[in-house]
N, C-alpha and C. Protein backbone atom coordinates (compact mmCIF):
# COMPACT_ATOMS: atom_id res chain seq x y z
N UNK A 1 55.08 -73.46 156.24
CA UNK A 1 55.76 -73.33 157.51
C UNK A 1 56.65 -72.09 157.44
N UNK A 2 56.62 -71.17 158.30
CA UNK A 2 57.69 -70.36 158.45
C UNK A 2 59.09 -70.13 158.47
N UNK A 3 59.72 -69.58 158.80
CA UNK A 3 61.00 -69.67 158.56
C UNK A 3 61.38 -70.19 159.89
N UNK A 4 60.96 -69.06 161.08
CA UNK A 4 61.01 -69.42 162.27
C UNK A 4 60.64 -70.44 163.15
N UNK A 5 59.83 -71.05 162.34
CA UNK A 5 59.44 -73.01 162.38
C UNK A 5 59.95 -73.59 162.24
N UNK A 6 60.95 -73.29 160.89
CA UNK A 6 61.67 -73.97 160.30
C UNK A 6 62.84 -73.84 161.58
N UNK A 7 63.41 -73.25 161.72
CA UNK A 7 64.34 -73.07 162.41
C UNK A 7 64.38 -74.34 163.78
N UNK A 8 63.23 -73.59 164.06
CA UNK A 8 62.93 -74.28 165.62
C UNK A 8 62.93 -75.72 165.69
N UNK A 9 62.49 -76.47 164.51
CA UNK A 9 62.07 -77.70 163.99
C UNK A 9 63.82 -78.48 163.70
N UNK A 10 64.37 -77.76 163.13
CA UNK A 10 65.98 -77.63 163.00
C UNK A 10 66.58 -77.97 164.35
N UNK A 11 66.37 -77.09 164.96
CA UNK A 11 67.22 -77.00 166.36
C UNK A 11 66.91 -78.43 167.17
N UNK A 12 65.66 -78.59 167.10
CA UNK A 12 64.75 -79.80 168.27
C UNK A 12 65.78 -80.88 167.25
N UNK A 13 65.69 -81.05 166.38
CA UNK A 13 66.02 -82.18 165.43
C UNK A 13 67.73 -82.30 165.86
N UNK A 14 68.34 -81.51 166.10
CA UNK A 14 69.64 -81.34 165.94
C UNK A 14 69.73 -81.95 167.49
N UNK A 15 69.29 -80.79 168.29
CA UNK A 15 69.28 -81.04 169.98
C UNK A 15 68.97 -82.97 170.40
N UNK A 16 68.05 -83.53 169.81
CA UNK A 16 67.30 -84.73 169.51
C UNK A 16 69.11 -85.56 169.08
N UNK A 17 69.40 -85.27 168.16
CA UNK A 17 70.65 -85.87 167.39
C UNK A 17 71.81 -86.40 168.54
N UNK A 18 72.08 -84.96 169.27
CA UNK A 18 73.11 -85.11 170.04
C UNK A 18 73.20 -85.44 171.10
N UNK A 19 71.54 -85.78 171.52
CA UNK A 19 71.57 -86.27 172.55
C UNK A 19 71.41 -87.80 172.54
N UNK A 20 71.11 -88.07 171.32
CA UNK A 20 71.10 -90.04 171.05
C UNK A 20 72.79 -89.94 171.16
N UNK A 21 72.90 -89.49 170.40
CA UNK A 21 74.82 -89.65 170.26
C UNK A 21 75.23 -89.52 172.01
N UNK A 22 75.15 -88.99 172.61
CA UNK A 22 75.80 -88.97 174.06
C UNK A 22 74.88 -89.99 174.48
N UNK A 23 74.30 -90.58 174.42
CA UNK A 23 72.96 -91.53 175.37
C UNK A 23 74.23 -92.73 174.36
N UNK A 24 74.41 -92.66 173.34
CA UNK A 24 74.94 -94.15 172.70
C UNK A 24 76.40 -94.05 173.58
N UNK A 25 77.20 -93.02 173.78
CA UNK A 25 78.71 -92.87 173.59
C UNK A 25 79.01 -93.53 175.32
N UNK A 26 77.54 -93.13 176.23
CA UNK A 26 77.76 -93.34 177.33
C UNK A 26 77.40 -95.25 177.59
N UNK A 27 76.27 -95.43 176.40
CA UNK A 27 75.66 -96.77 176.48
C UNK A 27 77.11 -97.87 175.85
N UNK A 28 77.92 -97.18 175.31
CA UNK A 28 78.93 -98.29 174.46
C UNK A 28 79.66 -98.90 175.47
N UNK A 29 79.79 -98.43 176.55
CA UNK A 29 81.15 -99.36 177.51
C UNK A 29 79.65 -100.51 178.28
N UNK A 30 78.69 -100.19 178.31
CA UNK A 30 77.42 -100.94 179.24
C UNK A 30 76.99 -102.07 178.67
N UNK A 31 76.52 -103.22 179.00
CA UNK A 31 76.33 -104.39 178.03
C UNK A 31 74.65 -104.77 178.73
N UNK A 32 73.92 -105.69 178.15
CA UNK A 32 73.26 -105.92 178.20
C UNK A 32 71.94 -104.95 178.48
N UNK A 33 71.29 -105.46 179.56
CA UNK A 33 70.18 -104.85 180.19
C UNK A 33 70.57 -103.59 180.32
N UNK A 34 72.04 -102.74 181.39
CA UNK A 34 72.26 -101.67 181.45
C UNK A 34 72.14 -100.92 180.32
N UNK A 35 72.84 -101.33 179.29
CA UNK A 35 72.66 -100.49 177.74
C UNK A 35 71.48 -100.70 177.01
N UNK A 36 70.54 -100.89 177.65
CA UNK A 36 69.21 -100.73 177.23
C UNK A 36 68.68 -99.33 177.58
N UNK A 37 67.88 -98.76 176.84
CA UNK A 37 66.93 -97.66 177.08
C UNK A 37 66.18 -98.07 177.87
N UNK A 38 65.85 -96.52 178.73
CA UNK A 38 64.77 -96.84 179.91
C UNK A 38 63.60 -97.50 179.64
N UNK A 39 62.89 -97.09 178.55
CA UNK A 39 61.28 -97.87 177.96
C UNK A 39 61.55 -99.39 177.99
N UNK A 40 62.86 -99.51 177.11
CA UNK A 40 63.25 -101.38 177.07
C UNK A 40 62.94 -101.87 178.23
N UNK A 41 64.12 -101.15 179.00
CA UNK A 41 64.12 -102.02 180.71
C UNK A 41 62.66 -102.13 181.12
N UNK A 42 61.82 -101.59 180.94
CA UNK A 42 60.92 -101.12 181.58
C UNK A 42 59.51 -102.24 181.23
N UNK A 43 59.85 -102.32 180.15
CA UNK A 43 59.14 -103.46 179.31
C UNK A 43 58.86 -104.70 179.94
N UNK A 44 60.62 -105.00 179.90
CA UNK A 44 61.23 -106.24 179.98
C UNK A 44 61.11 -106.42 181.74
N UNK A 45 61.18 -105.25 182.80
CA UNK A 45 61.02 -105.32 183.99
C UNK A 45 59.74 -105.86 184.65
N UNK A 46 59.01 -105.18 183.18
CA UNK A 46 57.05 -105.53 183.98
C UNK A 46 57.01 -106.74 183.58
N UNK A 47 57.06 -107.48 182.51
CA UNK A 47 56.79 -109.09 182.32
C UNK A 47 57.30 -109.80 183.61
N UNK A 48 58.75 -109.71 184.36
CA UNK A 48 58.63 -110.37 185.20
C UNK A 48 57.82 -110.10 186.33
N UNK A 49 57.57 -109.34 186.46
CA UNK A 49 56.55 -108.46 187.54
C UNK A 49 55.56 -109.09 187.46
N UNK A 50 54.92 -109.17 186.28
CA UNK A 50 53.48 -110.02 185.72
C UNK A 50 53.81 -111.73 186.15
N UNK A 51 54.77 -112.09 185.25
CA UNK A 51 55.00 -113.38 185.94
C UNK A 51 54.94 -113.81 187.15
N UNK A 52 55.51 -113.16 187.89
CA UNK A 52 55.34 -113.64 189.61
C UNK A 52 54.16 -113.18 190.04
N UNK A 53 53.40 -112.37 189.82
CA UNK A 53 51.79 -112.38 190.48
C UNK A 53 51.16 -112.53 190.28
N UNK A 54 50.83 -113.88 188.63
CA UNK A 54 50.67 -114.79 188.69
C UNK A 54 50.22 -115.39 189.30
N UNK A 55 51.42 -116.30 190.34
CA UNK A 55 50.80 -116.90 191.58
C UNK A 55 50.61 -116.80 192.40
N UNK A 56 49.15 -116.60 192.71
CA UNK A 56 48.27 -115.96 193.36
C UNK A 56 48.67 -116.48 195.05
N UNK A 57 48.71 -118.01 194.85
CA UNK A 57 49.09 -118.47 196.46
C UNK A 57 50.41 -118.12 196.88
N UNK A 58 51.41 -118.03 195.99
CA UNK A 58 52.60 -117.28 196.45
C UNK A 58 52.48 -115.49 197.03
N UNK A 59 51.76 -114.79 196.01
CA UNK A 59 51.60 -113.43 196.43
C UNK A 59 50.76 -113.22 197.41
N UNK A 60 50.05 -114.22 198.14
CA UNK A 60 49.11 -114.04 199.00
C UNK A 60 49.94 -114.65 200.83
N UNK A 61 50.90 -115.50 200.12
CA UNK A 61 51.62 -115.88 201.31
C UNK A 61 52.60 -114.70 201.65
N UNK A 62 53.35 -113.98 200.47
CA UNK A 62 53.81 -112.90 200.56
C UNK A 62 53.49 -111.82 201.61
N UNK A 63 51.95 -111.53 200.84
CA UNK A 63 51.47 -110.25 201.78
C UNK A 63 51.24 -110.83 202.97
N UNK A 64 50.72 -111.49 203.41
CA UNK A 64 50.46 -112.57 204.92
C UNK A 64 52.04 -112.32 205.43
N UNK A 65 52.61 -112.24 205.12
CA UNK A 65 54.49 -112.49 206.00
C UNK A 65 54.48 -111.11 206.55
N UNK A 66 53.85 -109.68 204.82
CA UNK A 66 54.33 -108.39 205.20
C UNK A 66 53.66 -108.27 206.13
N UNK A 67 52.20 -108.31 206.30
CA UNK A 67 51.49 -108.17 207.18
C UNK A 67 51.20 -108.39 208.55
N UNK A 68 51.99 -109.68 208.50
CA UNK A 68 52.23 -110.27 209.96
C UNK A 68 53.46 -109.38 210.88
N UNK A 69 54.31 -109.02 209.77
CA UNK A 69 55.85 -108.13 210.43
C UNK A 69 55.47 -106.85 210.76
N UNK A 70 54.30 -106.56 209.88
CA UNK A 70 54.31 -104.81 210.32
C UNK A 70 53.06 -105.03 211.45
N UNK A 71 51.99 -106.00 210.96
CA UNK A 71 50.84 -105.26 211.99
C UNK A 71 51.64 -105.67 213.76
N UNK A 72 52.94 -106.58 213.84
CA UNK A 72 53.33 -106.57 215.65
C UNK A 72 53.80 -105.24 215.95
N UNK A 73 54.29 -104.24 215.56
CA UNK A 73 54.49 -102.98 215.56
C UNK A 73 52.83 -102.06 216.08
N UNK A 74 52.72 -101.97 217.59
CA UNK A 74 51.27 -101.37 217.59
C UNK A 74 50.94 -100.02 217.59
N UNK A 75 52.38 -99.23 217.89
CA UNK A 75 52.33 -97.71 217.87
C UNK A 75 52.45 -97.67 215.99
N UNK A 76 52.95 -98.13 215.02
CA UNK A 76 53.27 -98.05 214.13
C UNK A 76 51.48 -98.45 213.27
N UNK A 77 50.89 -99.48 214.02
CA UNK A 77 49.74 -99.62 213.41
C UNK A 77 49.05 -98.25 213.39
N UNK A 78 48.98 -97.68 214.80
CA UNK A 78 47.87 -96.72 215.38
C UNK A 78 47.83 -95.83 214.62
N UNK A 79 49.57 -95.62 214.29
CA UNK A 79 49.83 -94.26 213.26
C UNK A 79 49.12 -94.38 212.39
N UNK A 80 48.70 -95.37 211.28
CA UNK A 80 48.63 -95.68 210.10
C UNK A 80 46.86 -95.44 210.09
N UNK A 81 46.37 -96.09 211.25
CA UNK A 81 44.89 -95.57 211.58
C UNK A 81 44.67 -94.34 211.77
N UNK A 82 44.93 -93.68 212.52
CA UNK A 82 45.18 -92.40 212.74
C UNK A 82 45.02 -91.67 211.92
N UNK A 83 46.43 -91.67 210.80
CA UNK A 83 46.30 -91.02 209.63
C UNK A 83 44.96 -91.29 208.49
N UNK A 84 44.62 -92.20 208.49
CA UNK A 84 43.63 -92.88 207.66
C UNK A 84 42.24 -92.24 208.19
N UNK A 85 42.03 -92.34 209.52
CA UNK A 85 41.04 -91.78 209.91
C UNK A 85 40.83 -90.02 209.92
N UNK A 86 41.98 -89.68 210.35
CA UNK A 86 41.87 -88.37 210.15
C UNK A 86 41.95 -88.07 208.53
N UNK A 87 42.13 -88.56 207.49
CA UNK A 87 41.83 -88.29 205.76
C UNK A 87 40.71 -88.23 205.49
N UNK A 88 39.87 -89.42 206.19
CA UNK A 88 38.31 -89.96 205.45
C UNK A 88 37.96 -88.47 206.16
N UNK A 89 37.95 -88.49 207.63
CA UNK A 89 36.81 -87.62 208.35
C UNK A 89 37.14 -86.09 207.97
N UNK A 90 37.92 -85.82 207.12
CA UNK A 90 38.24 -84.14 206.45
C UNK A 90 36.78 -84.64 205.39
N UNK A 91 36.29 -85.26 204.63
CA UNK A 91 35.39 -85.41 204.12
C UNK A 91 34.21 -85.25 204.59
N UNK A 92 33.50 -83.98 204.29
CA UNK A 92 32.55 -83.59 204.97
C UNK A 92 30.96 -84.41 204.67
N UNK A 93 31.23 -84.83 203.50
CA UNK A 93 29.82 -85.27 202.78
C UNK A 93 29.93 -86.65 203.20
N UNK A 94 31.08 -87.44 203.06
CA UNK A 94 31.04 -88.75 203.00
C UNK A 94 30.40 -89.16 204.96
N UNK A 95 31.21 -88.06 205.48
CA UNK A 95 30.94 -88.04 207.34
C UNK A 95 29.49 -88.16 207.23
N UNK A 96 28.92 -87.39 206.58
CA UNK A 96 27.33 -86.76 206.29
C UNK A 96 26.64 -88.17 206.12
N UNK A 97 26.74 -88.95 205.36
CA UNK A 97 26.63 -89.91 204.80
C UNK A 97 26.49 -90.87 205.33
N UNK A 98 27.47 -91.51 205.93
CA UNK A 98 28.00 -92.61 206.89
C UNK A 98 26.76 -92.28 208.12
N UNK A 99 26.97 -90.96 208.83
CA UNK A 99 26.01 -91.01 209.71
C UNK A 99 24.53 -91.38 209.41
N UNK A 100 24.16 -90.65 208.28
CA UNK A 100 22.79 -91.13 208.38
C UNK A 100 21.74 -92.43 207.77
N UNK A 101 23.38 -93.20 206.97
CA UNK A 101 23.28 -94.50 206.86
C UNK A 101 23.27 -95.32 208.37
N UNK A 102 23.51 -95.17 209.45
CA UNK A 102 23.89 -95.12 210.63
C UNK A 102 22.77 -95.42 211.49
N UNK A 103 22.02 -93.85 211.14
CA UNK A 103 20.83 -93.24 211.69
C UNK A 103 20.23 -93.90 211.53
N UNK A 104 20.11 -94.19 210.08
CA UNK A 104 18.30 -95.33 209.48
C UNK A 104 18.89 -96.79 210.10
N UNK A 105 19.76 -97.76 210.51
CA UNK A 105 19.96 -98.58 211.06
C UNK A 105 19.34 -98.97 212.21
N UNK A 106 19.93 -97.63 212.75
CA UNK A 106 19.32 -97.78 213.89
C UNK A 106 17.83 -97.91 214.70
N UNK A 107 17.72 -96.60 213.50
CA UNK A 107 16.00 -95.98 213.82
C UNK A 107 14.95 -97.41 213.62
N UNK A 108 15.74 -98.31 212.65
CA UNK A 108 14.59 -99.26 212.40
C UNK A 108 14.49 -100.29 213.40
N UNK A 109 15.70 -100.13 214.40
CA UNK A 109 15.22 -101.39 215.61
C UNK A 109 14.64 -100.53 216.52
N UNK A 110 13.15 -101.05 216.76
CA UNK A 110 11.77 -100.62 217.35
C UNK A 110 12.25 -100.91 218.85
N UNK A 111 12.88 -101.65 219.22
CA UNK A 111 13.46 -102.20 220.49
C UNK A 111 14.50 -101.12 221.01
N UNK A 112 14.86 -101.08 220.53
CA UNK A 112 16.53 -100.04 220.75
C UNK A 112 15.79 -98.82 220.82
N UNK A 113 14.89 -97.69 219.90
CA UNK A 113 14.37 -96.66 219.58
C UNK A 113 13.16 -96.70 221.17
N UNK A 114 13.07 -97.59 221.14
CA UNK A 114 11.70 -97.67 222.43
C UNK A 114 12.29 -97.20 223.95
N UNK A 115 13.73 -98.08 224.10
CA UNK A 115 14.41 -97.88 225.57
C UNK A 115 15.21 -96.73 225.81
N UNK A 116 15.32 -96.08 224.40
CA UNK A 116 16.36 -94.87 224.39
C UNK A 116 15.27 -93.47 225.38
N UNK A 117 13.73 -94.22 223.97
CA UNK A 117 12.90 -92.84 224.48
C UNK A 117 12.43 -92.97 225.96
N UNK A 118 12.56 -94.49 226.69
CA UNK A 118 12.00 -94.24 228.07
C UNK A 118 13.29 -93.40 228.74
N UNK A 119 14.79 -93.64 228.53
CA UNK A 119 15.35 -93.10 229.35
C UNK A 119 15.23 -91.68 228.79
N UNK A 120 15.40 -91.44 227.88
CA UNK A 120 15.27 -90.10 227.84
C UNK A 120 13.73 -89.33 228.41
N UNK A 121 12.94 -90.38 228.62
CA UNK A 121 11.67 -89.67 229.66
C UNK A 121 12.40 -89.47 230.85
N UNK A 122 12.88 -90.57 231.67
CA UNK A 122 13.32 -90.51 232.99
C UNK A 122 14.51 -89.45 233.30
N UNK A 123 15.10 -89.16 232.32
CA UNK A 123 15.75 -88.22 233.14
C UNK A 123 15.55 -86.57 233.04
């Protein structure tokens, strides 16, 4: 290793040092959970997270409540379509796609394909 490795390796190590020391000096007046490190909390935050969705009939009555509060909002729905629709249809291939999954649907009812071509004789 170089000298200038060495160095650098020094510094990170040192920089590393003083910053546990201020992370502890600030953590000493904090008790519990607060004076935990972010990863801890974070740990310890998702298990309960996991625990409650769990139950499935609870998280399902959940979303049913959110769902019921936002979809009475109908300008607020439209937005949400709106936006959604205008995302997919920037997709040029998938548009591509959709239609001519569409197309062959259609084309195969002999009934529907038959009355289109008389009107399009008649006019």
């Amino acid at each position: 290793m170089s000298q200038a490795e060495n160095e650098d390796r020094q510094s990170e190590e040192e920089r590393q040092q003083t910053e546990a020391e201020g992370s502890a000096a600030a953590n000493a007046s904090a008790r519990g959970f607060a004076a935990m490190d972010n990863e801890k909390q974070r740990q310890i935050a998702s298990k309960g997270g996991a625990a409650v969705s769990r139950n499935r009939e609870y998280m399902a009555a959940i979303g049913k409540k959110g769902g019921e509060r936002v979809s009475q909002n109908r300008e607020h729905m439209a937005a949400i379509g709106k936006k959604g629709g205008e995302r997919v249809s920037q997709n040029r291939e998938h548009m591509a796609s959709i239609g001519r999954k569409g197309g062959e649907a259609v084309s195969q009812d002999r009934e529907h394909m038959s009355r289109i071509g008389r009107k399009g004789g008649e006019s």
